[in-house]
PDB file of N, CA and C in Angstrom:
ATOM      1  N   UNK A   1       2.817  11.654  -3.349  1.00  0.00           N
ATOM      2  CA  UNK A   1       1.891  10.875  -2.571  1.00  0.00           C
ATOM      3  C   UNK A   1       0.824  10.310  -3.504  1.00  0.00           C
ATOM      4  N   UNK A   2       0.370   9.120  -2.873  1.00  0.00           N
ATOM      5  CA  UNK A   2      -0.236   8.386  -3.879  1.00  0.00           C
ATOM      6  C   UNK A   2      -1.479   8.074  -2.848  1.00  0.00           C
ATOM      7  N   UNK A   3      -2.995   7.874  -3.165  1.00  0.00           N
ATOM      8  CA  UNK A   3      -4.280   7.684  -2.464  1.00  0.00           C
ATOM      9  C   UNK A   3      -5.139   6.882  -3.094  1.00  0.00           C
ATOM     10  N   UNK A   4      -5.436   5.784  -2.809  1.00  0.00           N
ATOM     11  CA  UNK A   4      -6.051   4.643  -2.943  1.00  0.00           C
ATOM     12  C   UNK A   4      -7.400   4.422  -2.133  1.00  0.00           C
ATOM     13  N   UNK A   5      -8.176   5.045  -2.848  1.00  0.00           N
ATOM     14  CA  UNK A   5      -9.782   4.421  -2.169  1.00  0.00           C
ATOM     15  C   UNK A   5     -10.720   3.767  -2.824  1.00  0.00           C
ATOM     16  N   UNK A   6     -11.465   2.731  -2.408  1.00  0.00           N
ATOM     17  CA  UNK A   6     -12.058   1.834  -2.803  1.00  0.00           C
ATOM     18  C   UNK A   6     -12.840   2.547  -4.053  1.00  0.00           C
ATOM     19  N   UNK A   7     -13.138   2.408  -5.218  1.00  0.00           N
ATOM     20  CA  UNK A   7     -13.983   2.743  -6.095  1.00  0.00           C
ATOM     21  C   UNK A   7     -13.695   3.718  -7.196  1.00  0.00           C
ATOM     22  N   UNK A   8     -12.710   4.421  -6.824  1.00  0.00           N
ATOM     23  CA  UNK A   8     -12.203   5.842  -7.988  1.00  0.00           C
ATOM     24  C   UNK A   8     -10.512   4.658  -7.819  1.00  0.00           C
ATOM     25  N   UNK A   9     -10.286   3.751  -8.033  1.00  0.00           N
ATOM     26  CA  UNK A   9      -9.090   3.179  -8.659  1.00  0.00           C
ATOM     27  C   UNK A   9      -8.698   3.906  -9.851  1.00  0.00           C
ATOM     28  N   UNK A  10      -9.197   4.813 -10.690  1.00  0.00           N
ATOM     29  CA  UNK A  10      -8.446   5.230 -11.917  1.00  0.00           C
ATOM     30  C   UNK A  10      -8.187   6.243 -11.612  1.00  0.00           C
ATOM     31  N   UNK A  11      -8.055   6.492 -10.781  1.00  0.00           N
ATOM     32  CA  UNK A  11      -7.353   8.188 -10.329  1.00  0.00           C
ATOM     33  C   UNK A  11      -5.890   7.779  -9.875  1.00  0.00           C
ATOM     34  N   UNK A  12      -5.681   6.820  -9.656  1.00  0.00           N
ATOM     35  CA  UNK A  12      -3.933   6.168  -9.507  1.00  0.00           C
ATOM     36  C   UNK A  12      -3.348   6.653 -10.179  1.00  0.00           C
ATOM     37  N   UNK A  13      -2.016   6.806  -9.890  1.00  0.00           N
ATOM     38  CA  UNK A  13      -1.135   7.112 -10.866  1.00  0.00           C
ATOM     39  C   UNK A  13       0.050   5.943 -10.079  1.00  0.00           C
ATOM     40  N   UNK A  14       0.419   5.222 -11.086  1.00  0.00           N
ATOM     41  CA  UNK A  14       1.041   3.793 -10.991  1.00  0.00           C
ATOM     42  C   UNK A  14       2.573   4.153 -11.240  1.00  0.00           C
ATOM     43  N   UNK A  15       2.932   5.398 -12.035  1.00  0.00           N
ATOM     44  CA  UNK A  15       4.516   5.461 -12.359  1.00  0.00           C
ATOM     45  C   UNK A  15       5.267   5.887 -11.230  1.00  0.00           C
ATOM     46  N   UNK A  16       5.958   5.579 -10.952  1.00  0.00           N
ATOM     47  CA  UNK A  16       7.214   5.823  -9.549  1.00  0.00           C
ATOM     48  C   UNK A  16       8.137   6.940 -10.047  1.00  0.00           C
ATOM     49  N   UNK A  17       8.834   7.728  -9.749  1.00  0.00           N
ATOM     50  CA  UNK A  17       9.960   8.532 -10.135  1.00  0.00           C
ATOM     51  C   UNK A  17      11.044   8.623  -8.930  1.00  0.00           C
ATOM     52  N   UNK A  18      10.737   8.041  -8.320  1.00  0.00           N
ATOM     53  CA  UNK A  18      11.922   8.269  -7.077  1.00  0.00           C
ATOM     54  C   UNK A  18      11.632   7.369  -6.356  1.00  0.00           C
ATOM     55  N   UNK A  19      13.055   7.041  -5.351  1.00  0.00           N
ATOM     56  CA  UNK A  19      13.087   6.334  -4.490  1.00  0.00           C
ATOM     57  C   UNK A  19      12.519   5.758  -3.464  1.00  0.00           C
ATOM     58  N   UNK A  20      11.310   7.040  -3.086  1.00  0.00           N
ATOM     59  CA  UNK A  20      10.426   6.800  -2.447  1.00  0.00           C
ATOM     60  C   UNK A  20       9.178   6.821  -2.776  1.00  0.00           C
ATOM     61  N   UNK A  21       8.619   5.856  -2.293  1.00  0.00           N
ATOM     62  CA  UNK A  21       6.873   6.612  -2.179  1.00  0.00           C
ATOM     63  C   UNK A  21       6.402   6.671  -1.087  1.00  0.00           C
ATOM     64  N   UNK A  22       5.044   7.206  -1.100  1.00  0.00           N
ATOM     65  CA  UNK A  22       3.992   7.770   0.398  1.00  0.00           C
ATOM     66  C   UNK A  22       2.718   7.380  -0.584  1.00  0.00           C
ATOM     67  N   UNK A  23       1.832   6.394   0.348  1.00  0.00           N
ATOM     68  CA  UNK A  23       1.021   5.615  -0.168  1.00  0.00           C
ATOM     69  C   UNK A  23      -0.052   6.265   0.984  1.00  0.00           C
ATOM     70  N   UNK A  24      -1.284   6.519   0.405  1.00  0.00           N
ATOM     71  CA  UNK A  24      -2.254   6.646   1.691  1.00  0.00           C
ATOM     72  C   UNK A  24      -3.582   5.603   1.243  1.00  0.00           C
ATOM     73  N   UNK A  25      -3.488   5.099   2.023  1.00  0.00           N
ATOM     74  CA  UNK A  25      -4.577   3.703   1.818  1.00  0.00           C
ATOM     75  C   UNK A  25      -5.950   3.896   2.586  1.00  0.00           C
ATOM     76  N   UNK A  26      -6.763   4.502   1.662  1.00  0.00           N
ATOM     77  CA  UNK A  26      -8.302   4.454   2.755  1.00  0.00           C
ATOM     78  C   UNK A  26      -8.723   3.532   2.372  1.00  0.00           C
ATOM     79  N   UNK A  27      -9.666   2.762   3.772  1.00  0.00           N
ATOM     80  CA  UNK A  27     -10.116   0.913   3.537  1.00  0.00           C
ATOM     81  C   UNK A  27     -11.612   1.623   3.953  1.00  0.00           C
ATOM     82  N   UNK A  28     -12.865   0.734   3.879  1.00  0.00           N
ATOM     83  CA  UNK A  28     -14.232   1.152   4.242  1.00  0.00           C
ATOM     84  C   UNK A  28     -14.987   0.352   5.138  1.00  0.00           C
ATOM     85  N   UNK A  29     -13.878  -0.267   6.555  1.00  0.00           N
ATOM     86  CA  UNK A  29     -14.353  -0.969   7.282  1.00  0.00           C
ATOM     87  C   UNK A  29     -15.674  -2.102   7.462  1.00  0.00           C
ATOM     88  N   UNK A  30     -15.154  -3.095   7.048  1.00  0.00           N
ATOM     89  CA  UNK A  30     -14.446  -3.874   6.226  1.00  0.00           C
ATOM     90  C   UNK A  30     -14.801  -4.054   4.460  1.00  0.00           C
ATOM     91  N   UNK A  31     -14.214  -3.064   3.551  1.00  0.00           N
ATOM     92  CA  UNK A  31     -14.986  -2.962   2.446  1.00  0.00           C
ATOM     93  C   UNK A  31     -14.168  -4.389   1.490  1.00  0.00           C
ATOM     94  N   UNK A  32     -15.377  -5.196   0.949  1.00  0.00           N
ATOM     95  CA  UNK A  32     -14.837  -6.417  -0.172  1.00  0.00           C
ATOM     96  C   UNK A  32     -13.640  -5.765  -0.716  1.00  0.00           C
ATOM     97  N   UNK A  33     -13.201  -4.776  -1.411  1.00  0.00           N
ATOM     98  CA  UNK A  33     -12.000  -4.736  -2.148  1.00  0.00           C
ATOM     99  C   UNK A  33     -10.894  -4.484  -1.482  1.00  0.00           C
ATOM    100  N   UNK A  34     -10.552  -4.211   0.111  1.00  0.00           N
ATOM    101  CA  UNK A  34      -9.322  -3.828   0.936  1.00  0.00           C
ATOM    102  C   UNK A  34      -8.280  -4.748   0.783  1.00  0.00           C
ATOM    103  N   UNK A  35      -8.754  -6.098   1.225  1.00  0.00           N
ATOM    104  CA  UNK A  35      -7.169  -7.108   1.105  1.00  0.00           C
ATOM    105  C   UNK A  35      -7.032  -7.105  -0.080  1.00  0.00           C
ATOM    106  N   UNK A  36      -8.150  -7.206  -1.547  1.00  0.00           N
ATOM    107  CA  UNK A  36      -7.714  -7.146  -2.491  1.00  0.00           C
ATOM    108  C   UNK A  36      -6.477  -5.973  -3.293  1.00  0.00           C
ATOM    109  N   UNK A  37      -7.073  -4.701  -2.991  1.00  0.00           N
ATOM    110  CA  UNK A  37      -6.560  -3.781  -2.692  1.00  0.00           C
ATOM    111  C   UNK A  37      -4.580  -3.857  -2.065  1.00  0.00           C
ATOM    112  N   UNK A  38      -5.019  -4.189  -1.168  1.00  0.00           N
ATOM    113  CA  UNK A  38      -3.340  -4.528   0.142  1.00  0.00           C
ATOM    114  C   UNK A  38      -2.829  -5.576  -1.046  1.00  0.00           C
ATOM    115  N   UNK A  39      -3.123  -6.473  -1.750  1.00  0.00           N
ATOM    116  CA  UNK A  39      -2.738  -7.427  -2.070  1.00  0.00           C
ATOM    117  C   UNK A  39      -1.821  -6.818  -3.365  1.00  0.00           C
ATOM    118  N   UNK A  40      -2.790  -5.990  -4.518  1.00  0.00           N
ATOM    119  CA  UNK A  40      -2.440  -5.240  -5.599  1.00  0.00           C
ATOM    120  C   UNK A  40      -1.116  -4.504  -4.765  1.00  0.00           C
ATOM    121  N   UNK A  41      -1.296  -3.154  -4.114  1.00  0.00           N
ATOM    122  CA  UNK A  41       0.003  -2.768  -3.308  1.00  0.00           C
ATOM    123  C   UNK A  41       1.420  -3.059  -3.011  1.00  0.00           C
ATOM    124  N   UNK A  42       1.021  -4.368  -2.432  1.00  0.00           N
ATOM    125  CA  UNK A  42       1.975  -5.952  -2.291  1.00  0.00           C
ATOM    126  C   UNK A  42       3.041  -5.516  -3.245  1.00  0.00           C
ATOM    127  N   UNK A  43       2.152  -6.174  -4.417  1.00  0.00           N
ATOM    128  CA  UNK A  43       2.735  -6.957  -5.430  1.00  0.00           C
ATOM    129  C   UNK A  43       3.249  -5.562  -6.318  1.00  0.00           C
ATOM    130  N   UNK A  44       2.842  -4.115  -6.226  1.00  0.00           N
ATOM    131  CA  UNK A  44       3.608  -3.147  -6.799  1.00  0.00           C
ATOM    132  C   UNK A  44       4.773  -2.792  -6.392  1.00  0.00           C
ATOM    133  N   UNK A  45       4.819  -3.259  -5.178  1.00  0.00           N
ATOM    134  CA  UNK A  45       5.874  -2.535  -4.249  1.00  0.00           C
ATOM    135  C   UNK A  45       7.025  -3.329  -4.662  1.00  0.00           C
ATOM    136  N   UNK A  46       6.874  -4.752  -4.735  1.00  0.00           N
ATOM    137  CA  UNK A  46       7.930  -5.700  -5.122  1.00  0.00           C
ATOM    138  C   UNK A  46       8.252  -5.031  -6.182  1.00  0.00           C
ATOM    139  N   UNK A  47       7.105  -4.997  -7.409  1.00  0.00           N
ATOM    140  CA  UNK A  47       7.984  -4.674  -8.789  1.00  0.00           C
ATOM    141  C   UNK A  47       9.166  -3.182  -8.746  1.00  0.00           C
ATOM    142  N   UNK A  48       8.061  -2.389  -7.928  1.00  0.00           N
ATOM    143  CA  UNK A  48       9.088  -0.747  -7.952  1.00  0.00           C
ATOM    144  C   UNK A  48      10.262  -0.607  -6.529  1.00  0.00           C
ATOM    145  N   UNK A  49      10.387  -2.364  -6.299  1.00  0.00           N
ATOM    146  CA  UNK A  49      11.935  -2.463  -5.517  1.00  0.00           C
ATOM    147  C   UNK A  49      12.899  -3.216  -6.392  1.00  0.00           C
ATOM    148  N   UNK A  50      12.503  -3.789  -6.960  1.00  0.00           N
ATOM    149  CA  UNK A  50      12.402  -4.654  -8.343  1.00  0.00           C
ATOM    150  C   UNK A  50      13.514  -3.267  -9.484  1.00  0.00           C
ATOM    151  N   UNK A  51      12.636  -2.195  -8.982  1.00  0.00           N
ATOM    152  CA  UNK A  51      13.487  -1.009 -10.556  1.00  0.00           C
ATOM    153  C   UNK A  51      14.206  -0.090  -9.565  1.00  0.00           C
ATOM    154  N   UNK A  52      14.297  -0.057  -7.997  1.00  0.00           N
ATOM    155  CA  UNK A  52      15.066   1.087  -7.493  1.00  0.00           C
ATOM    156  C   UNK A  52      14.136   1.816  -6.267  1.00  0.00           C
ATOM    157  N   UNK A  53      12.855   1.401  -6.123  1.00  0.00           N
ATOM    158  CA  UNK A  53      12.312   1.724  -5.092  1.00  0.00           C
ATOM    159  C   UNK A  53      13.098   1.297  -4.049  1.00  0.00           C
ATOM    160  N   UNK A  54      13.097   2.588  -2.679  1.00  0.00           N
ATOM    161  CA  UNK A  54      14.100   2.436  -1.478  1.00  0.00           C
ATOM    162  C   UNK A  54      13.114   2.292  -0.213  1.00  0.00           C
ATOM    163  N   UNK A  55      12.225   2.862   0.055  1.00  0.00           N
ATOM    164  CA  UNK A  55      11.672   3.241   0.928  1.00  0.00           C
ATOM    165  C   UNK A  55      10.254   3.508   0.529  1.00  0.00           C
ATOM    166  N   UNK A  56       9.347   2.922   1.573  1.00  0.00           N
ATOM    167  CA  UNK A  56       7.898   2.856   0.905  1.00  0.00           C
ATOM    168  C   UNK A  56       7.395   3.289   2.411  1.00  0.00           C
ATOM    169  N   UNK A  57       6.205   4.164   2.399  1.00  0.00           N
ATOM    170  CA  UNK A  57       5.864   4.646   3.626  1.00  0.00           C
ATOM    171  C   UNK A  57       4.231   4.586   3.701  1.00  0.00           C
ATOM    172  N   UNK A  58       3.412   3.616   3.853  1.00  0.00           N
ATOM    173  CA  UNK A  58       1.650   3.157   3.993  1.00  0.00           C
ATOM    174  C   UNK A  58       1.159   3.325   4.453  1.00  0.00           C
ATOM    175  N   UNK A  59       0.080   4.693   4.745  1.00  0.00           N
ATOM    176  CA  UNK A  59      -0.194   4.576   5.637  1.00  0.00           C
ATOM    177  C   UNK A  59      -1.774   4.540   5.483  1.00  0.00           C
ATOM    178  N   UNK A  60      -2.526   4.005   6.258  1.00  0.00           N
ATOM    179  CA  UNK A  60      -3.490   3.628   6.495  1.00  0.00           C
ATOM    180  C   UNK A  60      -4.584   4.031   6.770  1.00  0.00           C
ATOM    181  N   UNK A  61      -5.842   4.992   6.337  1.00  0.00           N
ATOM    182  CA  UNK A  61      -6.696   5.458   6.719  1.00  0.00           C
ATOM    183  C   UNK A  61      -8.053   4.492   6.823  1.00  0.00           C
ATOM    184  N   UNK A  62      -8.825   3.978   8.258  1.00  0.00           N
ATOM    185  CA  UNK A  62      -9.705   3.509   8.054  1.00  0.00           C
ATOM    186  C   UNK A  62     -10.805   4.181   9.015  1.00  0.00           C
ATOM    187  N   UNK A  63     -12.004   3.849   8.797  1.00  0.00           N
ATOM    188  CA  UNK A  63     -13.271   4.216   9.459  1.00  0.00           C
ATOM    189  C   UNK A  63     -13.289   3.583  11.077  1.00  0.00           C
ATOM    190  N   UNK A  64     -12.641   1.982  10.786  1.00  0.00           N
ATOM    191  CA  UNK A  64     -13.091   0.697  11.841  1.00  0.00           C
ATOM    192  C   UNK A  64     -11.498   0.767  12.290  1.00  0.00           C
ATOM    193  N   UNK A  65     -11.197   1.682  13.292  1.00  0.00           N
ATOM    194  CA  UNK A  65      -9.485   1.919  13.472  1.00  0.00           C
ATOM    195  C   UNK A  65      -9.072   0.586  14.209  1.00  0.00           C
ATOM    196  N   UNK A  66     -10.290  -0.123  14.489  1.00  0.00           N
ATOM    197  CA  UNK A  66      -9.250  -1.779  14.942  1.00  0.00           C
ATOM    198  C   UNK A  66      -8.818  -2.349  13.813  1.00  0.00           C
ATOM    199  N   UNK A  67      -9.275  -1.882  12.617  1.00  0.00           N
ATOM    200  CA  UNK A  67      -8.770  -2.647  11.184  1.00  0.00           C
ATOM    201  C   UNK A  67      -7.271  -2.612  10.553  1.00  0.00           C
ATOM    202  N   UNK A  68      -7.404  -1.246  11.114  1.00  0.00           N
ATOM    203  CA  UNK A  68      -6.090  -0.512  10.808  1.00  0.00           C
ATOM    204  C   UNK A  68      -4.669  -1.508  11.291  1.00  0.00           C
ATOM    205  N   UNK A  69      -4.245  -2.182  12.179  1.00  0.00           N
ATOM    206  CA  UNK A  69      -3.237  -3.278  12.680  1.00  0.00           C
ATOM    207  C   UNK A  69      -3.379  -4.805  11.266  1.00  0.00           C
ATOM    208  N   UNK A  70      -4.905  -5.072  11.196  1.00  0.00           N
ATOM    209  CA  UNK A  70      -4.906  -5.849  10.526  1.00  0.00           C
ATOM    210  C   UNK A  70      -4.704  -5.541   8.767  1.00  0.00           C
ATOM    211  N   UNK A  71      -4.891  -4.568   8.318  1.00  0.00           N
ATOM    212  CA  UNK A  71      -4.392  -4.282   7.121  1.00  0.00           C
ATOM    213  C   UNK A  71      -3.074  -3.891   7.133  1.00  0.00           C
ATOM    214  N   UNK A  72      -2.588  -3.073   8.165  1.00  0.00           N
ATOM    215  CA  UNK A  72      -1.176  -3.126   8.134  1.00  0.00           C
ATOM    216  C   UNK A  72      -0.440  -4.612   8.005  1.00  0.00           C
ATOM    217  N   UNK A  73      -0.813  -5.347   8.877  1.00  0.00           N
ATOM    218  CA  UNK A  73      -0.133  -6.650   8.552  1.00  0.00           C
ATOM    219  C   UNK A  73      -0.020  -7.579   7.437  1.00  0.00           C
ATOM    220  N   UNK A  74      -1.127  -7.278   6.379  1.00  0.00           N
ATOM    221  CA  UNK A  74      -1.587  -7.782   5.288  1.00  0.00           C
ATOM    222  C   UNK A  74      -0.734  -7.246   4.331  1.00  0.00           C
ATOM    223  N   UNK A  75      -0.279  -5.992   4.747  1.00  0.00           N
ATOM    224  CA  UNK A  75       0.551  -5.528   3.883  1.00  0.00           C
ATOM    225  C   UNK A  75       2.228  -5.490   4.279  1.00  0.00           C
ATOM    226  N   UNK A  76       2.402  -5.711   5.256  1.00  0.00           N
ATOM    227  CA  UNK A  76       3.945  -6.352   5.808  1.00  0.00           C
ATOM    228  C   UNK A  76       4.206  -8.265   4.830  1.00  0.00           C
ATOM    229  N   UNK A  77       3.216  -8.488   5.479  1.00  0.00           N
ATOM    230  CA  UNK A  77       3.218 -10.096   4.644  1.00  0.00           C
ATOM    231  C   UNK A  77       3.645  -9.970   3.050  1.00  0.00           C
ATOM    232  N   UNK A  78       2.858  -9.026   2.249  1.00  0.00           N
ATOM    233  CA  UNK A  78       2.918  -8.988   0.923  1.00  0.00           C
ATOM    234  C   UNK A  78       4.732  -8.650   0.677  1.00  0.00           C
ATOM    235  N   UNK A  79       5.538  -7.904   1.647  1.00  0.00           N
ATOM    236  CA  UNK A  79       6.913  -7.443   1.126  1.00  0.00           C
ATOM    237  C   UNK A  79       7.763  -8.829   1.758  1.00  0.00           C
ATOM    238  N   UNK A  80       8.329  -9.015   0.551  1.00  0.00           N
ATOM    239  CA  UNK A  80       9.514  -9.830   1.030  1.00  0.00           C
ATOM    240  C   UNK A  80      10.733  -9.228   1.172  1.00  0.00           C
ATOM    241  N   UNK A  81      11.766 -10.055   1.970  1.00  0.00           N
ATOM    242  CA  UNK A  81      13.149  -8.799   2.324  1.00  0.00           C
ATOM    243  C   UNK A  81      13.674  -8.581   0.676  1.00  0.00           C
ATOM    244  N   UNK A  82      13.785  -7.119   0.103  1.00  0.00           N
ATOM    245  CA  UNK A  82      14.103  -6.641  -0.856  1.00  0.00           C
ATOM    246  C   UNK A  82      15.251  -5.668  -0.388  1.00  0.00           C
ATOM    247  N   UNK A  83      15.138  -5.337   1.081  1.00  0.00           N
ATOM    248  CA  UNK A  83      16.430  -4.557   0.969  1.00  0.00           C
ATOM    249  C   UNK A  83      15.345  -2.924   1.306  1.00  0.00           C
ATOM    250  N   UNK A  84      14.093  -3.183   0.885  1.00  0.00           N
ATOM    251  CA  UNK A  84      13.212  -2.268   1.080  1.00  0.00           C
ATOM    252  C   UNK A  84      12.832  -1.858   2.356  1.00  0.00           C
ATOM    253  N   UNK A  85      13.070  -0.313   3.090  1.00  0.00           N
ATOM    254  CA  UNK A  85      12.530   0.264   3.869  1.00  0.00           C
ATOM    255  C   UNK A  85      10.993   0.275   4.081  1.00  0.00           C
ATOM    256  N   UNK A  86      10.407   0.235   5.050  1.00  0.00           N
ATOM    257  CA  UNK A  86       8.748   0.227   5.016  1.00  0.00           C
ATOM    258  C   UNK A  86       8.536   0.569   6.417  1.00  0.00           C
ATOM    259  N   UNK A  87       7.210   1.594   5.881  1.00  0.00           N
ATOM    260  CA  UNK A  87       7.332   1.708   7.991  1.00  0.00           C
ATOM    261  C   UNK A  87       5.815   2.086   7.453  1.00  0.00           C
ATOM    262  N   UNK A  88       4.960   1.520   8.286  1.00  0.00           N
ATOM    263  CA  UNK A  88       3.322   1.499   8.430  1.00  0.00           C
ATOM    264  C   UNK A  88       2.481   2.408   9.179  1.00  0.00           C
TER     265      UNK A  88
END
């Protein structure tokens, strides 16, 4: 499992080892770096379907839980059909 919150970004760990990942995404209703954030995500997910990623599982922790639909969607948009499993 992997945890993404606005401000400690270097606590990531970016290498994949398996097929899957479990992403937990805390956003800070509505904090400046979230879509940026969803956007970075995006564009990892492509690359690690790109090397063998199967299944990606996001899930979403926010403060402002009406946000929660709209970052999910931000992050459906970012995957193109890869063949990749995703469930939000």
């Amino acid at each position: 499992m992997i945890t993404d919150t606005a401000g400690r970004r270097d606590a990531l760990h970016m290498c994949l080892s398996t097929s899957a990942a479990f992403i937990r995404f805390v956003g800070y209703a509505p904090h400046p770096s979230d879509r940026r954030r969803i956007a970075d995500w995006g564009d990892r997910a492509v690359r690690w379907a790109d090397s063998g990623l199967e299944e990606l599982y996001f899930f979403i922790h926010q403060s402002e839980e009406r946000l929660i639909l709209d970052l999910a969607g931000e992050m459906e948009k970012q995957l193109p059909d890869r063949g990749l499993r995703a469930s939000f």
